[in-house]
Protein backbone atom coordinates (compact mmCIF):
# COMPACT_ATOMS: atom_id res chain seq x y z
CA UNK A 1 7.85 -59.07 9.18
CA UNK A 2 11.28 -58.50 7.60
CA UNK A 3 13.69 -60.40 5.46
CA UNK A 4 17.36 -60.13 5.77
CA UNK A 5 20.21 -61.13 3.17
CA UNK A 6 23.17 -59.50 4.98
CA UNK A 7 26.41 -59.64 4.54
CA UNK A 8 28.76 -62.07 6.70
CA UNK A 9 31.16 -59.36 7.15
CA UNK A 10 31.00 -55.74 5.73
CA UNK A 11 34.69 -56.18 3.55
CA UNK A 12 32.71 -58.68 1.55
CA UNK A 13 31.97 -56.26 -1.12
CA UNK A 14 30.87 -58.95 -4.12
CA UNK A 15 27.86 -59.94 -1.76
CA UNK A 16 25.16 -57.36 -1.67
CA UNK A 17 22.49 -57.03 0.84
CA UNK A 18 18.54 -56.21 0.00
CA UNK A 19 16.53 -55.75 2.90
CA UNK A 20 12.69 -55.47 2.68
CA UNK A 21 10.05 -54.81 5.47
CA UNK A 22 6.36 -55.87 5.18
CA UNK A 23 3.46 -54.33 6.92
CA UNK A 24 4.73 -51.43 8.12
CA UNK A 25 1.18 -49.55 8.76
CA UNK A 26 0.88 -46.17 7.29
CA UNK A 27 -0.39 -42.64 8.65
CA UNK A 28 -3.66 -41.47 7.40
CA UNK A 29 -3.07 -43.34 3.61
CA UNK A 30 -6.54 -45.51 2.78
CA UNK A 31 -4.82 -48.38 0.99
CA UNK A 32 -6.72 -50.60 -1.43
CA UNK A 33 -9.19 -48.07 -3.30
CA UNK A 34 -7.03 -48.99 -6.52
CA UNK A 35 -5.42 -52.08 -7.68
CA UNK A 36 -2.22 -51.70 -9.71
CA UNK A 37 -2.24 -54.13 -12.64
CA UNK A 38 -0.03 -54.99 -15.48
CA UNK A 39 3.54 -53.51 -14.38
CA UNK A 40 5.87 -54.56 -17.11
CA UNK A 41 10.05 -54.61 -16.47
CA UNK A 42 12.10 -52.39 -17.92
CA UNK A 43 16.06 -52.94 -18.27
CA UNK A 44 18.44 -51.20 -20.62
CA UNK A 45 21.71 -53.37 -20.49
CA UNK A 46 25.03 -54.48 -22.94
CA UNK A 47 24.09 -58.09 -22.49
CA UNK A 48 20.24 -60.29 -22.27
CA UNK A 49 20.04 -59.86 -18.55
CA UNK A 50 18.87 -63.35 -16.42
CA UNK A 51 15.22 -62.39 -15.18
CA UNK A 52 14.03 -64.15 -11.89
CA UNK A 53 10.50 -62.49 -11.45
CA UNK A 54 8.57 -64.55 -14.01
CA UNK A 55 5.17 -63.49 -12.57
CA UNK A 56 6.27 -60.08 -14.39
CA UNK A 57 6.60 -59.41 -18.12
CA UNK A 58 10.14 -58.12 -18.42
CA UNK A 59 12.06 -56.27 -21.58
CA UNK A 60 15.63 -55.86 -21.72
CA UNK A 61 17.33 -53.62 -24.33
CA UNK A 62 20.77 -54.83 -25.17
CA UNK A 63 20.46 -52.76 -28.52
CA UNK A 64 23.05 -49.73 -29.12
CA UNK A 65 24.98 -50.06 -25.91
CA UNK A 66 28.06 -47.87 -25.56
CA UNK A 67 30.56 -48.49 -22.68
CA UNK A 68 30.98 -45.37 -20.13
CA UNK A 69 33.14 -45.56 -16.39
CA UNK A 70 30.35 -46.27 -13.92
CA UNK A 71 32.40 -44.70 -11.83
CA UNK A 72 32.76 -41.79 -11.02
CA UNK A 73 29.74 -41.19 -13.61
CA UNK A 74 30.58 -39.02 -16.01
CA UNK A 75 28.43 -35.82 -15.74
CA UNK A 76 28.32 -35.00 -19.31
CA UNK A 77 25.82 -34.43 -21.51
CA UNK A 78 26.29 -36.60 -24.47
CA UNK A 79 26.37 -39.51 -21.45
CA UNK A 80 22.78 -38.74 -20.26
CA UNK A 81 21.44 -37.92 -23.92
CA UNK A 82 22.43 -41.47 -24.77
CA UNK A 83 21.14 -42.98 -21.09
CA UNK A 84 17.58 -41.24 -22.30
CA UNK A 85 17.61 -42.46 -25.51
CA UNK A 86 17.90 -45.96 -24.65
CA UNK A 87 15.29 -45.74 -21.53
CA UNK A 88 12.81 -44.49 -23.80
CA UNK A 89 13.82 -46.76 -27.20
CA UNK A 90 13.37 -49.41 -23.98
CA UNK A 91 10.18 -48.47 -23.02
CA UNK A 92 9.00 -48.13 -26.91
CA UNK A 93 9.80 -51.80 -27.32
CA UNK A 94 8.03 -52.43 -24.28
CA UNK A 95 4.93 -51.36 -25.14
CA UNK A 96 5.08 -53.26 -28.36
CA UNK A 97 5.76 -56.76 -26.77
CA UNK A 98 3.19 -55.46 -23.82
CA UNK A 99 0.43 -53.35 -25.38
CA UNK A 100 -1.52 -54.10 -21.96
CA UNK A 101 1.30 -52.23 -19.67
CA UNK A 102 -0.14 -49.50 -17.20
CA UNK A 103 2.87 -49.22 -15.19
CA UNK A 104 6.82 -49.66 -15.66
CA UNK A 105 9.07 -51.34 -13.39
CA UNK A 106 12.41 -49.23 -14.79
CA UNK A 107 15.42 -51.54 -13.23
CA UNK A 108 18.91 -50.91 -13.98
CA UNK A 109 20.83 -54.07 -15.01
CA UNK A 110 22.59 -54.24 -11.36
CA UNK A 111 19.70 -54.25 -9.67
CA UNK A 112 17.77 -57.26 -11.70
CA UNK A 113 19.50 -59.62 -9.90
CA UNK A 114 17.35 -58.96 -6.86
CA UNK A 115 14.03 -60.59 -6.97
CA UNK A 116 13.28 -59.75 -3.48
CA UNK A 117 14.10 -56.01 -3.68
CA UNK A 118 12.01 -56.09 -6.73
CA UNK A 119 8.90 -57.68 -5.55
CA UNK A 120 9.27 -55.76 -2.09
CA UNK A 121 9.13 -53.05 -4.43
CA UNK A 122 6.24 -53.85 -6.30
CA UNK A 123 4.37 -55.07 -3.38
CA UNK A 124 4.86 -51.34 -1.27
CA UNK A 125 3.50 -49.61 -4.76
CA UNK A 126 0.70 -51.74 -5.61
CA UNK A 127 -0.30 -50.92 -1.66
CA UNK A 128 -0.70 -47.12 -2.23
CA UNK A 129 -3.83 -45.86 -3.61
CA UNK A 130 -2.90 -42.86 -5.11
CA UNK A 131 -0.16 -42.44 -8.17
CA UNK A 132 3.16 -41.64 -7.81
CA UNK A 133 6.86 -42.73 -8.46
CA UNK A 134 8.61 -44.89 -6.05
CA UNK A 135 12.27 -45.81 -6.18
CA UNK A 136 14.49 -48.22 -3.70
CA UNK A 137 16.82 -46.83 -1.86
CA UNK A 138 20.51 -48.01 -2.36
CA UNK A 139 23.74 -48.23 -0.25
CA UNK A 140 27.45 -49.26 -0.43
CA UNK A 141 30.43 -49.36 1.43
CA UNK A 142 32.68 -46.02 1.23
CA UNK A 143 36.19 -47.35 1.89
CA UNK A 144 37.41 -43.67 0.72
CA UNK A 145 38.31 -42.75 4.42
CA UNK A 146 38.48 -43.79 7.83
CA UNK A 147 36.54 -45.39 9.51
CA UNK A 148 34.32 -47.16 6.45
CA UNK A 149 30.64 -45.91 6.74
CA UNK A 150 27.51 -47.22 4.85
CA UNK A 151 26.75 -44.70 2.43
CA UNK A 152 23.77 -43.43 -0.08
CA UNK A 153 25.12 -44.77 -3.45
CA UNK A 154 22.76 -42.46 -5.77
CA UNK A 155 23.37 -38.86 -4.46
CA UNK A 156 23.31 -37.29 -7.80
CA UNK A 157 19.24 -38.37 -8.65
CA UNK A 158 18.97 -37.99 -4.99
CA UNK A 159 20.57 -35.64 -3.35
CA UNK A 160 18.15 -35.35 -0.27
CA UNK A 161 19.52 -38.70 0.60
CA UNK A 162 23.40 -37.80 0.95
CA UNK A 163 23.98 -37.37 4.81
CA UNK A 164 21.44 -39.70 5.57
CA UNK A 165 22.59 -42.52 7.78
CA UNK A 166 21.73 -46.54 6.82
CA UNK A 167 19.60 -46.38 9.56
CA UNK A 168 17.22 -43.73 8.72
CA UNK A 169 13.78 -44.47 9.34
CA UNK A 170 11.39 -41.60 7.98
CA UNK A 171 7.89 -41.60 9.64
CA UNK A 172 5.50 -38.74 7.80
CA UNK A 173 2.19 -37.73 7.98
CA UNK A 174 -0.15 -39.27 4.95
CA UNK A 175 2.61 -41.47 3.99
CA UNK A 176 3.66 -45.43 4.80
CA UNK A 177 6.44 -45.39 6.95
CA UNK A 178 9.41 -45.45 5.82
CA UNK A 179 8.64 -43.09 3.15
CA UNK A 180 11.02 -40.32 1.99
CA UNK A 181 9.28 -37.08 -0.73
CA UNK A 182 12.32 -37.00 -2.69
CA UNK A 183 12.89 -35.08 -6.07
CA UNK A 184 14.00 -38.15 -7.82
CA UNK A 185 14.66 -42.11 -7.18
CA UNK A 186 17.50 -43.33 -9.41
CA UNK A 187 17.40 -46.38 -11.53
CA UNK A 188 14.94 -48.70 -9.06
CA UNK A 189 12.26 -47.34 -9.73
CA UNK A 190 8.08 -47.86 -10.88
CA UNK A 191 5.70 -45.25 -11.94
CA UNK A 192 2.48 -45.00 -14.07
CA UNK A 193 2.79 -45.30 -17.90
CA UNK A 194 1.38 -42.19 -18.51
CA UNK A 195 4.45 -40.13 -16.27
CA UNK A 196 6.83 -41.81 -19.17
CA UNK A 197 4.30 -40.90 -22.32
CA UNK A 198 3.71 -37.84 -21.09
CA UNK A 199 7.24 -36.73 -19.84
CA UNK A 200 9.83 -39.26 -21.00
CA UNK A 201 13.32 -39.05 -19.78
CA UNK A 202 15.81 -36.45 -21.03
CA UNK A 203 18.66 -33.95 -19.98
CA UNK A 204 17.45 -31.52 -16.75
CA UNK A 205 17.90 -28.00 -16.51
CA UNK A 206 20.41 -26.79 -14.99
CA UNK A 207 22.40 -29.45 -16.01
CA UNK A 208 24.47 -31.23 -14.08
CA UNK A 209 23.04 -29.07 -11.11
CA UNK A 210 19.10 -30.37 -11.78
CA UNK A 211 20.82 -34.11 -11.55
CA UNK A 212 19.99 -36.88 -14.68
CA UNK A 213 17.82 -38.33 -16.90
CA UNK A 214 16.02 -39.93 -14.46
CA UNK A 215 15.22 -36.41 -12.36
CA UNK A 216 13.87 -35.33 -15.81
CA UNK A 217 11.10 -38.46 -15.79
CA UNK A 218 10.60 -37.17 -11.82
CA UNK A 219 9.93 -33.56 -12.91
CA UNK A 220 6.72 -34.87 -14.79
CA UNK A 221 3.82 -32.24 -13.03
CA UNK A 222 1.25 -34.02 -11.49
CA UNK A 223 3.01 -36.85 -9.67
CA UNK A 224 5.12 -37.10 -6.12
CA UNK A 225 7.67 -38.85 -6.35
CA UNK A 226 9.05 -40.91 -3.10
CA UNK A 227 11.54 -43.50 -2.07
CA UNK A 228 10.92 -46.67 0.15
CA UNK A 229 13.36 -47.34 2.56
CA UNK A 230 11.75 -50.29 3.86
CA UNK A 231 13.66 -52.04 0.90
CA UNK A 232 17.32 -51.65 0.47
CA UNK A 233 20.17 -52.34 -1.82
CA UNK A 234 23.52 -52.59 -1.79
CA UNK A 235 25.98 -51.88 -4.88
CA UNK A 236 29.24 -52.89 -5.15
CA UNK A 237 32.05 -50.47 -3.70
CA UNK A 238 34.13 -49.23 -6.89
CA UNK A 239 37.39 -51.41 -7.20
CA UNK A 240 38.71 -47.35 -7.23
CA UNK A 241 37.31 -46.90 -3.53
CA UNK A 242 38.31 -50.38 -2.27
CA UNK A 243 42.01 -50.68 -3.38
CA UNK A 244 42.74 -47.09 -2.45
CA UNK A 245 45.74 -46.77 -0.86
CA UNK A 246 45.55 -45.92 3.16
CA UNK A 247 47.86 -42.80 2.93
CA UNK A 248 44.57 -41.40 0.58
CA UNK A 249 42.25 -42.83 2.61
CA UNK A 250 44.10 -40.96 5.88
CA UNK A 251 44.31 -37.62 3.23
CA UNK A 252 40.72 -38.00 2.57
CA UNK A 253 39.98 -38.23 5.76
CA UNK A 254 41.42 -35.35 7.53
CA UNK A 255 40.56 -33.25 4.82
CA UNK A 256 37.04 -34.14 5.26
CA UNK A 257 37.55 -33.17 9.02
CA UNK A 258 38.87 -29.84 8.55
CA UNK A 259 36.13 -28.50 6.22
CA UNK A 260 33.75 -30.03 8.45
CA UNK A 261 35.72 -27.80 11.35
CA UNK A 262 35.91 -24.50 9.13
CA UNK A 263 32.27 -24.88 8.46
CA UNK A 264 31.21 -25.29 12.03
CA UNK A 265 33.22 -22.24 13.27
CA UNK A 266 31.85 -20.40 10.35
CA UNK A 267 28.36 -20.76 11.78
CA UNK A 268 29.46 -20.37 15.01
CA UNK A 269 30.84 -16.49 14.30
CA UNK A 270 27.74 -15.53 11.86
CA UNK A 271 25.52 -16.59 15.19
């Protein structure tokens, strides 16, 4: 069974879309030898943010927010040293409130207002026996050239997911479907409380190469770390992407075209 929120047309950019799947069977994965209790909500955010998952204990830290562009994200480090201080001050106060936590439910302010992503979320990790970190997967429209195409939104945590069309469906051996082994899952994400006590989040080396401060968290040894694609969200396309004008879109757009062209006949003469 699925549940669709979808957009009535795709230029309707303030509506987002969250799509979650249920019972999608699984290859060779014995679900139900563990039960995954007492997942507490994580949110680091400039405002209280309006929680709508009250059968989950939920934290939001509004304390020592600093304004940065969300977009294009600036790749610096003094941005991710202060996005990993606050995640962890976050998941300090956490624990306080929550003493009983076991796992962490780490959900960027955008994405709180999706209580069906979030429980589809939940749901899919509670499911699979073993430990591990599990991220949504999230989307937007790229009106940067012509014709618009759905794209990945988080390519920098994930870069596995960048050419990867909406309508990827990955089927693999020992996993549910619809799961992806990625390096990293963005800021959707839940994992064990020990992967943040014993790793944390911080800067990743090479930096900006090795991606953010949530790859750091990912790199923890001795946990996988996956994304689900059988839920889905949708972020707003940048006012900078929308209103940009169509001579840069057409720009954009061939120049896309021609690398792609050098690149093929490069492969073509080294064959």
């Amino acid at each position: 069974m699925s549940t669709l929120f979808s957009m009535a047309h795709p230029l309707m950019e303030q509506n987002a879309l969250t799509q979650t799947k249920s019972g999608q069977g699984n290859s060779n994965q014995s679900f139900g030898r563990t039960i995954k209790r007492n997942i507490t909500a994580v949110c680091i955010s400039r405002k209280e943010e309006n929680w709508q998952v009250p059968e989950v204990p939920f934290y939001c830290h509004t304390e020592g927010y600093i304004d940065f562009p969300h977009y294009p994200p600036l790749k610096t480090r003094d941005r991710i040293l202060y996005l990993a201080a606050r995640r962890n001050d976050a998941h300090k106060r956490a624990l306080e409130l929550h003493p009983e936590t076991e796992h962490f439910a780490s959900i960027d302010s955008y994405y709180a207002k999706y209580p069906q992503a979030i429980r589809g979320l939940i749901g899919e990790y509670r499911s699979f026996s073993d430990d591990c970190i599990l991220g949504v997967s999230n989307w937007y429209w790229d009106h940067s050239k012509i014709p618009m195409k759905v794209r990945y939104w988080d390519t920098w945590a994930t870069p596995e997911m960048k050419n990867r069309r909406y309508n990827y469906y990955p089927v693999h051996e020992g996993l549910p479907k619809g799961w992806e082994r990625v390096g990293a899952c963005g800021g959707f994400a839940i994992y064990p409380r020990w992967v943040w006590e014993k790793r944390g989040y911080g800067i990743p080396e090479p930096f900006p190469e090795a991606g953010n401060e949530v790859n750091y968290l990912c790199q923890c040894p001795g946990i996988k770390s996956y994304l689900t694609l059988n839920v889905k969200v949708f972020r707003e396309t940048p006012e900078e992407v929308v209103h940009r004008s169509l001579l840069k879109k057409i720009q954009t757009t061939i120049g896309l075209r021609t690398r792609l062209g050098l690149k093929q006949r490069s492969r073509q003469q080294g064959l």
